[in-house]
C-alpha atoms as a PDB file:
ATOM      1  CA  UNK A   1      -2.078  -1.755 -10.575  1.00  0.00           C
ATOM      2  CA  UNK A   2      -4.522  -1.528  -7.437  1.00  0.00           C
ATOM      3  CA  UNK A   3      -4.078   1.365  -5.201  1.00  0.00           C
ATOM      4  CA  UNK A   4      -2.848   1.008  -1.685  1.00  0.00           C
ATOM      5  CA  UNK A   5      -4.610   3.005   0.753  1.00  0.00           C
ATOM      6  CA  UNK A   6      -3.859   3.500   4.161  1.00  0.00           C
ATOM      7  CA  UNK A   7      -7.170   3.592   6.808  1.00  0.00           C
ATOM      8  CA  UNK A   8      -6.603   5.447  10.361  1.00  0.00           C
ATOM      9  CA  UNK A   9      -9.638   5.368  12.384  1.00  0.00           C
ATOM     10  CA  UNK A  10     -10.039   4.350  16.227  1.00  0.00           C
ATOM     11  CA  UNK A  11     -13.312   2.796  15.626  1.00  0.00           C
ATOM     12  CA  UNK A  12     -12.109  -0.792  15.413  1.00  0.00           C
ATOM     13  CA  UNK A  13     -15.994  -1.466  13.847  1.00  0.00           C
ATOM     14  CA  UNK A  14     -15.526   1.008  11.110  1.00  0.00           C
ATOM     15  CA  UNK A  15     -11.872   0.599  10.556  1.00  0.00           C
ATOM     16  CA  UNK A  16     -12.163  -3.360   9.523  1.00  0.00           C
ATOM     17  CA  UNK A  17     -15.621  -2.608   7.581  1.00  0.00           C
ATOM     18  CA  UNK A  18     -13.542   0.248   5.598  1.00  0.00           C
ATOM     19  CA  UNK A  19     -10.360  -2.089   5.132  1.00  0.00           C
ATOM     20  CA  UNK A  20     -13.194  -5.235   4.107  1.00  0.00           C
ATOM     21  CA  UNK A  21     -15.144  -2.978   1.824  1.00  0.00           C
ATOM     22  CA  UNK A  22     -11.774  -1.830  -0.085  1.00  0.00           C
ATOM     23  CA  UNK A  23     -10.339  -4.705  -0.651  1.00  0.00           C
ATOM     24  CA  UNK A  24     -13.516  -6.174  -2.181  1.00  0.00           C
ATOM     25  CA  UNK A  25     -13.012  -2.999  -4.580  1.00  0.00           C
ATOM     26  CA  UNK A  26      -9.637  -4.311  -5.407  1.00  0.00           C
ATOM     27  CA  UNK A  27      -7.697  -1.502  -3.133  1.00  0.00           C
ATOM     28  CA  UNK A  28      -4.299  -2.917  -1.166  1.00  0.00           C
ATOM     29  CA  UNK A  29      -5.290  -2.047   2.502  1.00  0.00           C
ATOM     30  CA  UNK A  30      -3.359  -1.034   5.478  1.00  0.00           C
ATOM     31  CA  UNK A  31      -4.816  -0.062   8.781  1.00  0.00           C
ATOM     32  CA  UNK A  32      -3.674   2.192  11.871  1.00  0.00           C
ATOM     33  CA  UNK A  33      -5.651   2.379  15.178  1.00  0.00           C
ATOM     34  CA  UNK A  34      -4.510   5.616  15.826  1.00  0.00           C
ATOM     35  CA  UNK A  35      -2.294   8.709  14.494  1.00  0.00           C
ATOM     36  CA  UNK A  36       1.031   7.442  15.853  1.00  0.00           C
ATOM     37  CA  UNK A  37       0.772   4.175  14.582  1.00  0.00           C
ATOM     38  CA  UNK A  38      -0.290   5.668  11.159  1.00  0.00           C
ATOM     39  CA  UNK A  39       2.863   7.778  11.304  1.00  0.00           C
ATOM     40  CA  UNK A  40       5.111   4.699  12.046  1.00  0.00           C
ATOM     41  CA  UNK A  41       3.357   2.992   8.875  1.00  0.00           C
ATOM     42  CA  UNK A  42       3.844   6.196   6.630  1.00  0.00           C
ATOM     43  CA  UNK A  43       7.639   6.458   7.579  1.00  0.00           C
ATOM     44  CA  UNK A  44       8.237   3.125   6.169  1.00  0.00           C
ATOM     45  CA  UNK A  45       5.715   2.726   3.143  1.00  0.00           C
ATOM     46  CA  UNK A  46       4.367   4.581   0.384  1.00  0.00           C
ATOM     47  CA  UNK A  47       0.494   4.573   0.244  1.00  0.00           C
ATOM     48  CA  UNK A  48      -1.371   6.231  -2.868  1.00  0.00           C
ATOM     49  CA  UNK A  49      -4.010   7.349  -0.281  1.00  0.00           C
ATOM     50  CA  UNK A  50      -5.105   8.079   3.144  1.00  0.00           C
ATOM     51  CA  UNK A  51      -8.261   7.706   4.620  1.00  0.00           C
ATOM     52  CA  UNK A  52      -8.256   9.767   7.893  1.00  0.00           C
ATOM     53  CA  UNK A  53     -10.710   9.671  10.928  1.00  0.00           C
ATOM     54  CA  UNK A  54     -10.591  13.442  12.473  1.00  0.00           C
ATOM     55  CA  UNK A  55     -11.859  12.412  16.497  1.00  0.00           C
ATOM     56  CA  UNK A  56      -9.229  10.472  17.193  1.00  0.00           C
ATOM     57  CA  UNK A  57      -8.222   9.269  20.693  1.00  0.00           C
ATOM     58  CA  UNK A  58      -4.642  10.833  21.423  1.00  0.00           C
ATOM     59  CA  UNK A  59      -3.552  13.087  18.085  1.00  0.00           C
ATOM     60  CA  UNK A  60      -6.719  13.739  16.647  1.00  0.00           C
ATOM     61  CA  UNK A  61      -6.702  13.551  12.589  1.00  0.00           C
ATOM     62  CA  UNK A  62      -6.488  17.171  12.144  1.00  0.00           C
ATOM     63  CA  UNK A  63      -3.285  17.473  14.073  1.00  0.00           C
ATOM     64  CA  UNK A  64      -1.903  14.703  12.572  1.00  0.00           C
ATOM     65  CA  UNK A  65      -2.244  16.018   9.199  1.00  0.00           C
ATOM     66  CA  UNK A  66      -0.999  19.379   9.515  1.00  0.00           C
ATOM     67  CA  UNK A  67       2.026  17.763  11.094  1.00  0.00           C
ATOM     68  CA  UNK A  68       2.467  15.413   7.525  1.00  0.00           C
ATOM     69  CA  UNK A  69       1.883  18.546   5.388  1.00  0.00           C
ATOM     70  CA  UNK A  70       4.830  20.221   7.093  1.00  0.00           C
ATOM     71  CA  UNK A  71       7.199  17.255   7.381  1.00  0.00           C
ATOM     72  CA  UNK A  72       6.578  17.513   3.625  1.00  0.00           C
ATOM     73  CA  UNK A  73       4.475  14.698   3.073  1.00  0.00           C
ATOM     74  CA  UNK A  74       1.335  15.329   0.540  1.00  0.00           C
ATOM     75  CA  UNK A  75      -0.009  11.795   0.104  1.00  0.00           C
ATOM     76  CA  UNK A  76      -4.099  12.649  -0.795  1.00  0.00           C
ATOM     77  CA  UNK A  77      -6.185  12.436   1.588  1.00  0.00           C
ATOM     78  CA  UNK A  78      -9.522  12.334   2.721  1.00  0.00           C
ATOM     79  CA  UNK A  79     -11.025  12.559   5.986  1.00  0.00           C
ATOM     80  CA  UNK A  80     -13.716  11.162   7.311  1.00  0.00           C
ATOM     81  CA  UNK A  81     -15.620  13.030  10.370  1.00  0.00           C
ATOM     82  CA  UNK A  82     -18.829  13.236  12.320  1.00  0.00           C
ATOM     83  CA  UNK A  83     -18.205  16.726  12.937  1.00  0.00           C
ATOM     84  CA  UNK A  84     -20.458  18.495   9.526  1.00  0.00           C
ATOM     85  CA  UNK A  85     -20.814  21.367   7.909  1.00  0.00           C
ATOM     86  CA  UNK A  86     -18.870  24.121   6.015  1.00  0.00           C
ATOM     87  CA  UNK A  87     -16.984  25.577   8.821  1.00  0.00           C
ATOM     88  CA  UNK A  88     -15.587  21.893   9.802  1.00  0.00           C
ATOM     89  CA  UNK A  89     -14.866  21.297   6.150  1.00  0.00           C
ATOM     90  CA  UNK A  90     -13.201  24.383   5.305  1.00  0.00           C
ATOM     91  CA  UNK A  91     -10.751  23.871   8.710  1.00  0.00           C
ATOM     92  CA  UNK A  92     -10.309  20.192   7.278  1.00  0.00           C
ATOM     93  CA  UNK A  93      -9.395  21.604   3.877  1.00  0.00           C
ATOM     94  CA  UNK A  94      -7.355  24.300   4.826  1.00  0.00           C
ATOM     95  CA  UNK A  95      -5.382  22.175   7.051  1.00  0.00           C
ATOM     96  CA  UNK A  96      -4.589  19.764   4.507  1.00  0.00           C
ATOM     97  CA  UNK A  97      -7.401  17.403   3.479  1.00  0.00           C
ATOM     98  CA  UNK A  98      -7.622  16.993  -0.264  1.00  0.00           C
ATOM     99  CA  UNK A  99     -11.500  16.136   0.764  1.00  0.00           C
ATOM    100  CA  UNK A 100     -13.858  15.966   3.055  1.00  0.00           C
ATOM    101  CA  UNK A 101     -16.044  13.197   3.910  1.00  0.00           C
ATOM    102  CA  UNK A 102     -19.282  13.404   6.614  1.00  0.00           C
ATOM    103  CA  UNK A 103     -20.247  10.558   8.569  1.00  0.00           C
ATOM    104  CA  UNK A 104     -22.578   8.527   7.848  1.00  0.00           C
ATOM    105  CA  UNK A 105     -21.305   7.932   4.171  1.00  0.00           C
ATOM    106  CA  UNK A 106     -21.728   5.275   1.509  1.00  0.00           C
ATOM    107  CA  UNK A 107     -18.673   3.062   0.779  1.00  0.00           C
ATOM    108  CA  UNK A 108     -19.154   3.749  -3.133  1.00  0.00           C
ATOM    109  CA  UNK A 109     -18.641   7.453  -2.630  1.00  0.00           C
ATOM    110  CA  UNK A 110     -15.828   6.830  -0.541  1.00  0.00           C
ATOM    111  CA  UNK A 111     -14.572   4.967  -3.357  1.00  0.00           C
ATOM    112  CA  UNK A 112     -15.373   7.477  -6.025  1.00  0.00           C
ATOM    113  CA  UNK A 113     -13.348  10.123  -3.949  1.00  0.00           C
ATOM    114  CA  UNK A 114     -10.609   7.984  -3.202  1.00  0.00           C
ATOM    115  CA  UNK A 115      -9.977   7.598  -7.169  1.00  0.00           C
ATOM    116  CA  UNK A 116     -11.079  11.294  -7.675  1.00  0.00           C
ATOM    117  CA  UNK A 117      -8.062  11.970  -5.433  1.00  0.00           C
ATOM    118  CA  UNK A 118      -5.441   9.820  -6.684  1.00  0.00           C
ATOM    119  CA  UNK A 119      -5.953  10.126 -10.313  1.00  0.00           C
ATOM    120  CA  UNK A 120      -3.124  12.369 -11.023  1.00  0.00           C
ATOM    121  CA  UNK A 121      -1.167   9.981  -8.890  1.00  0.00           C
ATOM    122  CA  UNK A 122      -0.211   7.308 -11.559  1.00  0.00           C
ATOM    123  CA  UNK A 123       2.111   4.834  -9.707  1.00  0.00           C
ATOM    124  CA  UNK A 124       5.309   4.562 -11.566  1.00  0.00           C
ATOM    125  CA  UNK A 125       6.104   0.958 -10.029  1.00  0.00           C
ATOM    126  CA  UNK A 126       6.507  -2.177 -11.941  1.00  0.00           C
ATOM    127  CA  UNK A 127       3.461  -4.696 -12.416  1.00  0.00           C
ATOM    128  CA  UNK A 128       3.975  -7.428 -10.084  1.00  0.00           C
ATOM    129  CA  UNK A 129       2.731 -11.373 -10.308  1.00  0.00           C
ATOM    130  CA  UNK A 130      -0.188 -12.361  -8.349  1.00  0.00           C
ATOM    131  CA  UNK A 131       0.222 -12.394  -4.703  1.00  0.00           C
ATOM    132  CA  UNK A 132       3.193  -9.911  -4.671  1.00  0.00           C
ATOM    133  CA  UNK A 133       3.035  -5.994  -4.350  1.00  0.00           C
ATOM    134  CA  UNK A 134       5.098  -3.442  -4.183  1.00  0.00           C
ATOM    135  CA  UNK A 135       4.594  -0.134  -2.834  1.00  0.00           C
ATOM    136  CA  UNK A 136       6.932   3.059  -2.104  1.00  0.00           C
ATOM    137  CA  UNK A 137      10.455   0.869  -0.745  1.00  0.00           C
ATOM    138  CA  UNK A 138       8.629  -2.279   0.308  1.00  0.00           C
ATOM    139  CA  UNK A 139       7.374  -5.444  -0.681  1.00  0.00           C
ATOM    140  CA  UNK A 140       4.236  -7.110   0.415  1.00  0.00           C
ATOM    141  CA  UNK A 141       2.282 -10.801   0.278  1.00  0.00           C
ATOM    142  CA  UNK A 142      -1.499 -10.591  -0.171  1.00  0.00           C
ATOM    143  CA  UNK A 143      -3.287 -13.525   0.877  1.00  0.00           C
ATOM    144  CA  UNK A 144      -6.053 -14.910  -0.829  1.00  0.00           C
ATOM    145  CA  UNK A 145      -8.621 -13.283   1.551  1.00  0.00           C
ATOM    146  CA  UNK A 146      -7.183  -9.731   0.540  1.00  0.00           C
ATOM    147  CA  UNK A 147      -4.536  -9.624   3.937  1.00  0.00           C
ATOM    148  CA  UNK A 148      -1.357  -7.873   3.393  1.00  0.00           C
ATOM    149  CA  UNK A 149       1.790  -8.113   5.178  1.00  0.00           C
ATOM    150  CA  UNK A 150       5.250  -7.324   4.615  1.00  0.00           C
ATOM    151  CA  UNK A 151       7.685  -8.992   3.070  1.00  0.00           C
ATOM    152  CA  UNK A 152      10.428  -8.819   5.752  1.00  0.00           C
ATOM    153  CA  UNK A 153      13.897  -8.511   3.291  1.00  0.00           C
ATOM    154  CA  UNK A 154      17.019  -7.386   3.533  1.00  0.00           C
ATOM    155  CA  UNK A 155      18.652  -4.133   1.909  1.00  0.00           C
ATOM    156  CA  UNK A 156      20.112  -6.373  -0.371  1.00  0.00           C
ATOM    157  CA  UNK A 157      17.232  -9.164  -0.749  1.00  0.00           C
ATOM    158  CA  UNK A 158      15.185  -5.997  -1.684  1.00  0.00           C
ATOM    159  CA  UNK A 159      17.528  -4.823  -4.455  1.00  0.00           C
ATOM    160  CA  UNK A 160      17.196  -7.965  -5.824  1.00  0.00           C
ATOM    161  CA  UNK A 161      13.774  -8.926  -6.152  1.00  0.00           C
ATOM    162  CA  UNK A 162      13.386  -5.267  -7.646  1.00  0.00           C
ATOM    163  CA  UNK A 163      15.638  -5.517 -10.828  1.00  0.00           C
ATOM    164  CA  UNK A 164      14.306  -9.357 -11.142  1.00  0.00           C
ATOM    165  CA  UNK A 165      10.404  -8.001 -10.793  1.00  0.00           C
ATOM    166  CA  UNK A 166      11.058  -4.462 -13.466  1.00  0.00           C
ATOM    167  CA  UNK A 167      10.369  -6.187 -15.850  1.00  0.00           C
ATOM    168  CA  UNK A 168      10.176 -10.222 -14.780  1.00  0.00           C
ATOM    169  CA  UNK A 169      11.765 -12.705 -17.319  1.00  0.00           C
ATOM    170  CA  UNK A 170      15.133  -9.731 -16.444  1.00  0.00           C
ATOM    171  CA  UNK A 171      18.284 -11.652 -15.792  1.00  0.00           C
ATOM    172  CA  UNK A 172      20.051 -10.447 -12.761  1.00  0.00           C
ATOM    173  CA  UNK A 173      23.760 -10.620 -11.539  1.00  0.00           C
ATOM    174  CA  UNK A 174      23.523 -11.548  -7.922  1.00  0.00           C
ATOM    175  CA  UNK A 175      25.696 -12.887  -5.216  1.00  0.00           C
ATOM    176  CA  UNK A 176      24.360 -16.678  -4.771  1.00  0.00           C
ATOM    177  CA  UNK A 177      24.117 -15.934  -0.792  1.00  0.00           C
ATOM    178  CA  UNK A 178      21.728 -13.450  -1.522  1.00  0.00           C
ATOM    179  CA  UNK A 179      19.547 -14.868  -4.455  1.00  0.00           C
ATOM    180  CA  UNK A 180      19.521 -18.069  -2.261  1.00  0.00           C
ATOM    181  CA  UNK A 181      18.400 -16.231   0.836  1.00  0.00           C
ATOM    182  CA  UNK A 182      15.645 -14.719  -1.703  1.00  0.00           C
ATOM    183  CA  UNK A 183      14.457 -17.666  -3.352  1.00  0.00           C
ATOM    184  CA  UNK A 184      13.750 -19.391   0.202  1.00  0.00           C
ATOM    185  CA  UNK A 185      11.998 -16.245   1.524  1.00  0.00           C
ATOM    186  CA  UNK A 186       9.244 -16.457  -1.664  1.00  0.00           C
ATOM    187  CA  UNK A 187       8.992 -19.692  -1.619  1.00  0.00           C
ATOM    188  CA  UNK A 188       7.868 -19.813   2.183  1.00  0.00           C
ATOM    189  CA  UNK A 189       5.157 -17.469   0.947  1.00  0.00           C
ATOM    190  CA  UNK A 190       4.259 -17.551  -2.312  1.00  0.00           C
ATOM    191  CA  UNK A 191       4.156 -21.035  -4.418  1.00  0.00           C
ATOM    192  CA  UNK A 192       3.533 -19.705  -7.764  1.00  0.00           C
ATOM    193  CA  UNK A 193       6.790 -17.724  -8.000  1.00  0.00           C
ATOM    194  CA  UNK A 194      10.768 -19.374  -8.078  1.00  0.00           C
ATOM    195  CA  UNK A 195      14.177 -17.722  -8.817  1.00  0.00           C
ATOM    196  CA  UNK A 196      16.106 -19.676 -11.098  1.00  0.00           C
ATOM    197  CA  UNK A 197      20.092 -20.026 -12.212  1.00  0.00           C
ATOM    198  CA  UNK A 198      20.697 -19.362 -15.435  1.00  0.00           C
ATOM    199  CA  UNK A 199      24.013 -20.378 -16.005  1.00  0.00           C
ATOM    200  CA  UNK A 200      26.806 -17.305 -16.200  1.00  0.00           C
ATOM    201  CA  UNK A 201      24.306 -14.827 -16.599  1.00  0.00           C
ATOM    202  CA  UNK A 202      22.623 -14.698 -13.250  1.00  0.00           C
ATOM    203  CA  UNK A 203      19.226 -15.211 -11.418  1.00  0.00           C
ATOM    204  CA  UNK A 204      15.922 -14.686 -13.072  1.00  0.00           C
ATOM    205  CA  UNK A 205      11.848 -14.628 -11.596  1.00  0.00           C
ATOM    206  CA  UNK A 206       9.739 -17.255 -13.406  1.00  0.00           C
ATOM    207  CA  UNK A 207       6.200 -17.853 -12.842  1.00  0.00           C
ATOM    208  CA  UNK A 208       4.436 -21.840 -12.022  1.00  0.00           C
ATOM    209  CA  UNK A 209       1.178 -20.498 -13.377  1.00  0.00           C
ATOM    210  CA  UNK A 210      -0.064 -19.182 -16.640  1.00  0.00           C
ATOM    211  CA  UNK A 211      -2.229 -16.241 -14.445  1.00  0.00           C
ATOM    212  CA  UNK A 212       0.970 -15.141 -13.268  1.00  0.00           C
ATOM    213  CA  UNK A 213       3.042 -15.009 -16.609  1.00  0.00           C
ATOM    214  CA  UNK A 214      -0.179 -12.800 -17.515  1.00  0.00           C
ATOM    215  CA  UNK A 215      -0.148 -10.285 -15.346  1.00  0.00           C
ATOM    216  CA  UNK A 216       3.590 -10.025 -15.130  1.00  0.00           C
ATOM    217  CA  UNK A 217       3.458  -9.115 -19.355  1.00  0.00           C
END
């Protein structure tokens, strides 16, 4: 399953080259233009990664992550920073950072570290069928062009699509408010994917296309 990783940087240049340049790589990317907004993200999803500018405008990144590490948060992380050398490294580390990454720097070693980081992190969830990811509590669509957004469900819309997505082809008992409520929600989104009756039993997720029943298996 592709890691999600979650990009804070102010520079909106580097930000959307970092996001692009992941996603071609086949990482699920979220973005933050600053530490707050990263912190609103991070209270609501689980990310595999972070990648974390240190110079920020406002909270700088250093801040920022000492303040995870004590809310108890230890998501990897690397940060990126202009500012060089051992002494900035060590602070970086100390304070957090599982690495430490110098500006300028080569996408494929930010790559390298990001899976260097995350390795030991093998993500329990469920495979999902094309176009549909899961990560920490939520659900999100992935356009074609690599774009993520959230899958806006309710407590019990989200129950739902979780026991009918672990495994698919897993009959569900559902109340038919809910599973219709469901059903209209993916298929505003996502054409390749249905909920169907099965009589008595319940609700189950089927697949329109063959790519789909393969990567749901």
């Amino acid at each position: 399953m592709n890691k999600t990783v979650l990009v804070i940087d102010d520079d909106d240049m580097l930000r959307t080259t970092l996001a692009r340049g992941l996603r071609a790589n086949h990482f699920n990317v979220l973005t933050a233009h600053n530490a707050t907004d990263g912190g609103e993200v991070l209270s609501r999803i689980r990310v595999d990664a972070i990648v974390l500018d240190r110079m920020m405008v406002g909270m700088d990144g250093l801040t920022f992550l000492k303040k995870l590490r004590a809310a108890g948060n230890n998501t990897p992380t690397i940060m990126l920073t202009a500012m060089g050398g051992p002494e900035n490294a060590i602070e970086g580390l100390v304070g957090g950072a599982d690495d430490y990454l110098a500006k300028p720097f080569q996408l494929q070693e930010l790559i390298l570290r990001i899976q260097n980081i995350t390795k030991h992190n093998v993500a329990t969830t469920p495979k999902m069928p094309d176009g549909l990811i899961l990560s920490g509590d939520e659900f999100f669509v992935k356009s074609p062009d690599g774009e993520m957004r959230i899958l806006a469900l309710s407590g019990e819309e989200k129950k739902l699509l979780a026991k009918l997505t672990y495994p698919i082809g897993n009959i569900v008992a559902a109340a038919p408010m809910v599973a219709k409520r469901l059903r209209n929600k993916l298929n505003g989104v996502l054409s390749n994917l249905d909920i169907v009756t099965i009589r008595s039993h319940g609700y189950k997720l089927v697949c329109s296309t063959m790519e789909c029943e393969t990567k749901a298996e």
